[in-house]
Protein backbone atom coordinates (compact mmCIF):
# COMPACT_ATOMS: atom_id res chain seq x y z
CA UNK A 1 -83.66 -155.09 139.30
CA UNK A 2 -86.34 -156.58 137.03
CA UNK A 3 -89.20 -156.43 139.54
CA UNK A 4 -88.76 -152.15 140.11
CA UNK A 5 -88.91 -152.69 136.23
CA UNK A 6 -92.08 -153.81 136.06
CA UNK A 7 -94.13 -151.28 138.08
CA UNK A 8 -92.56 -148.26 136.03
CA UNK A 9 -93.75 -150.28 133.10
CA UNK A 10 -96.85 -150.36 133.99
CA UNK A 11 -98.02 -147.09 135.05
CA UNK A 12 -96.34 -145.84 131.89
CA UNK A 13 -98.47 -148.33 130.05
CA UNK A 14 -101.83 -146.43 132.60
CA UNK A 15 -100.60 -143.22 131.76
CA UNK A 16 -100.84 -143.57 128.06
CA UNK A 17 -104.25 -145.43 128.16
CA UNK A 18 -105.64 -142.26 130.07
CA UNK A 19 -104.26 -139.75 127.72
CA UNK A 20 -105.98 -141.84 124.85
CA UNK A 21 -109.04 -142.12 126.41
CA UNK A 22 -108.94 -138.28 127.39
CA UNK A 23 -108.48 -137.27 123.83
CA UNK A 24 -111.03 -139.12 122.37
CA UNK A 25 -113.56 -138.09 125.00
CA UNK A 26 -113.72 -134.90 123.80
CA UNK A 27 -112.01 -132.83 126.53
CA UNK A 28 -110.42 -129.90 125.28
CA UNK A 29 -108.38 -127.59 127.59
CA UNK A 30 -110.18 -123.81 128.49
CA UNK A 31 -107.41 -121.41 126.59
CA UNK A 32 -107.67 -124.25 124.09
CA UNK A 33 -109.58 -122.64 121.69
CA UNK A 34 -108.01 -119.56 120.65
CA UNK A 35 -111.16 -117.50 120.15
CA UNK A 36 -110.19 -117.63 124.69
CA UNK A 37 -107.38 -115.86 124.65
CA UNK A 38 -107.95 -113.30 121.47
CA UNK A 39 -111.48 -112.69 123.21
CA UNK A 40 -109.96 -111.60 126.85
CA UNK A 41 -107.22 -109.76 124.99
CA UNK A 42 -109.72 -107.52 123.73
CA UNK A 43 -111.59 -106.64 126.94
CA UNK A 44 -111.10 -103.08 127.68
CA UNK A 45 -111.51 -102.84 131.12
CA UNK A 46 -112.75 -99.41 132.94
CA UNK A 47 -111.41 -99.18 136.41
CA UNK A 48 -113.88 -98.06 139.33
CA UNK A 49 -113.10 -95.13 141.59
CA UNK A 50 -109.97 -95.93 144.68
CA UNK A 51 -107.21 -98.14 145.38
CA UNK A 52 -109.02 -101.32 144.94
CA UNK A 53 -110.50 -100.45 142.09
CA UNK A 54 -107.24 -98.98 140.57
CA UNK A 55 -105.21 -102.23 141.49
CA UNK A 56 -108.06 -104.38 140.06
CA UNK A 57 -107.82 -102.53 136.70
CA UNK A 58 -104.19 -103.36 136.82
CA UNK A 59 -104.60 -107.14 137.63
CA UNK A 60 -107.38 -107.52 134.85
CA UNK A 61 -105.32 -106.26 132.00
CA UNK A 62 -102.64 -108.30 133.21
CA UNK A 63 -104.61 -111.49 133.47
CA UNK A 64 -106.25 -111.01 129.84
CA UNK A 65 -103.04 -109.59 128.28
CA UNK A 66 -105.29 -106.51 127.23
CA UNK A 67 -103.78 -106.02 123.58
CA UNK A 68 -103.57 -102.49 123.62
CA UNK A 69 -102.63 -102.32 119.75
CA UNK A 70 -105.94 -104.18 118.93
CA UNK A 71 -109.84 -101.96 118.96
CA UNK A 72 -111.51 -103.61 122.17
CA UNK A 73 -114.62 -106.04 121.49
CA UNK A 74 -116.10 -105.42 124.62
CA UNK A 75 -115.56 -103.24 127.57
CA UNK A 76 -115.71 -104.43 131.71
CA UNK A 77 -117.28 -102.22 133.61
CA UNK A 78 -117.37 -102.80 137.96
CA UNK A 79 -118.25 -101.39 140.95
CA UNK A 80 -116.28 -102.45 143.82
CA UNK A 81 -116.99 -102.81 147.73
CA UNK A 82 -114.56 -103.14 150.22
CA UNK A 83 -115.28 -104.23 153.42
CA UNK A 84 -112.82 -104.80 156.27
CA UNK A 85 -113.87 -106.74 159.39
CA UNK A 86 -111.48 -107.71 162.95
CA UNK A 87 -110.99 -111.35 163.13
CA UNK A 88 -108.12 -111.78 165.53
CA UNK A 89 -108.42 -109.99 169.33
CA UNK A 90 -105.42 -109.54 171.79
CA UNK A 91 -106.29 -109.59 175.59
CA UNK A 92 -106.49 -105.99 175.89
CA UNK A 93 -109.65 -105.54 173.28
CA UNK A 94 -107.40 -104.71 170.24
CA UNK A 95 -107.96 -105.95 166.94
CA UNK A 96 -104.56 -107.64 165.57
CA UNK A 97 -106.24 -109.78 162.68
CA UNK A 98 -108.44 -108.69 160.13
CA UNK A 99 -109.70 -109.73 156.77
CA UNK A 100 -110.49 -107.77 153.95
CA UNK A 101 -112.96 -108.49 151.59
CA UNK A 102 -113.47 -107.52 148.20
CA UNK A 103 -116.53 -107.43 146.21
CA UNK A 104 -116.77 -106.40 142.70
CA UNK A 105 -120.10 -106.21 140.51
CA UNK A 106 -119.30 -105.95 136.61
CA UNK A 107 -120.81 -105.87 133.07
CA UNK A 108 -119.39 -107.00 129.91
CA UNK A 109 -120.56 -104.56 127.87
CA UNK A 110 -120.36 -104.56 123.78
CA UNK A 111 -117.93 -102.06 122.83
CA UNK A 112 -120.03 -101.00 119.32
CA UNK A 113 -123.27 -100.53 121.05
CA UNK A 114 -122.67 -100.55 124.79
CA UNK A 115 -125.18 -103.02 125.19
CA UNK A 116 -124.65 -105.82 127.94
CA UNK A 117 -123.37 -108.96 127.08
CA UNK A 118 -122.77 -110.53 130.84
CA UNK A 119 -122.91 -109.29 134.09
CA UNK A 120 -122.16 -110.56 137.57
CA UNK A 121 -121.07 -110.36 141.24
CA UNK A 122 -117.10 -111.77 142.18
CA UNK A 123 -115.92 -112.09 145.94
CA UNK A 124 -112.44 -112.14 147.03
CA UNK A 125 -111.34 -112.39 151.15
CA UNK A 126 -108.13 -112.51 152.68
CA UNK A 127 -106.63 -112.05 156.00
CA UNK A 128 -103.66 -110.08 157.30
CA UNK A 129 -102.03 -109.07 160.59
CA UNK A 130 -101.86 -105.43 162.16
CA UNK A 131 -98.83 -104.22 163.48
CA UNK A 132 -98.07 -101.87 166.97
CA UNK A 133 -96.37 -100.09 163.99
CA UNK A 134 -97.97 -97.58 161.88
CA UNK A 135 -96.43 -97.99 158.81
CA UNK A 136 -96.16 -101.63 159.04
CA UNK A 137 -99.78 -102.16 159.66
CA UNK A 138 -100.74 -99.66 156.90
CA UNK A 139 -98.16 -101.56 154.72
CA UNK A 140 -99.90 -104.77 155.68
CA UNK A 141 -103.40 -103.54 155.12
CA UNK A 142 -102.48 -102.38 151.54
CA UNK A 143 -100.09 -105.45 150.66
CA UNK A 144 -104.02 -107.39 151.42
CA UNK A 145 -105.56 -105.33 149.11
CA UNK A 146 -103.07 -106.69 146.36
CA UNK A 147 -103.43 -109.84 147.57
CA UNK A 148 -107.68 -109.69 147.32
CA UNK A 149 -107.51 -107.78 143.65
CA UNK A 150 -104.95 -110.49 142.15
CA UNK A 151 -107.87 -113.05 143.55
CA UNK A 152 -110.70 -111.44 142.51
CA UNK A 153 -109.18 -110.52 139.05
CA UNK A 154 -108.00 -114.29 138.65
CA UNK A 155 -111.98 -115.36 139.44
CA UNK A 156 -112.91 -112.83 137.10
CA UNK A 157 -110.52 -113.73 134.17
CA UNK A 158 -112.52 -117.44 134.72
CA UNK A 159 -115.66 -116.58 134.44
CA UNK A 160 -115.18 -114.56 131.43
CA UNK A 161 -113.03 -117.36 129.64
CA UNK A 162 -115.54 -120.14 130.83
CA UNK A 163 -118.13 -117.91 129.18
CA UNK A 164 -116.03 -117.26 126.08
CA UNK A 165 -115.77 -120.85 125.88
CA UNK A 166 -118.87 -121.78 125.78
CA UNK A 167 -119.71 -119.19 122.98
CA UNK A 168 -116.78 -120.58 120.81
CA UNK A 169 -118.30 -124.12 120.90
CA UNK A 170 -121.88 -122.78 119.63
């Protein structure tokens, strides 16, 4: 019983040297600061024309917990591209695979002056299957676009909080 002892001992022992040496090394977690998460909250964002850009809208205020009750500090502007291309063939010629891509190209724009603050270009590409069936391949093609704009919103949401980040620290 005493040697199965022993080995749980020891990594406990690891585990708390690592912890130490992590703490003292300066790392500090990305929503650590809290200038993070009260700077996304206040990101108005402006959805583009469509479905994508509709859903995207909807995943972006989700991911930064848009604080409604709060005057925005900066507004996200995007265009968005959607592309759709066959990936999957059956024997007869017909496309039964596809993937969608998603493209978005946004500025962070200062809400007081509508100057820009930060711009860039986010990708997002998944794949889904096309049904015989109508409505189950229109069903499929929209459940992607979901899929893509939770993805792209999520890459998004990291830039912006590495960024935000970054200006906390200076």
């Amino acid at each position: 019983m005493t040697r199965f002892l022993l080995p749980k001992t020891v990594s406990a022992a690891l585990l708390a040297v690592a912890a130490l040496a992590l703490s003292s090394c300066g790392f500090t977690p990305l929503y650590g600061p809290q200038s993070v998460t009260k700077g996304l909250s206040a990101i108005e964002v402006v959805a583009a024309d469509g479905r994508a850009g509709y859903l995207l809208r909807e995943k972006l205020d989700d991911a930064f917990a848009r604080n409604v009750n709060l005057l925005p500090s900066h507004r996200l502007v995007y265009t968005i591209e959607e592309r759709r291309y066959a990936r999957g063939v059956r024997v007869d010629n017909v496309a039964n695979r596809y993937e969608l891509s998603l493209t978005a190209n946004w500025r962070l724009l200062d809400a007081k002056t509508g100057q820009p603050v930060r711009a860039g270009t986010t990708s997002a590409a998944v794949t889904y299957d096309s049904a015989d069936q109508p409505y189950a391949s229109i069903a499929a093609q929209q459940d992607s676009q979901e899929r893509a704009a939770t993805e792209l919103a999520r890459r998004i949401q990291l830039e912006l909080a590495t960024w935000l980040a970054g200006k906390a620290k200076a």
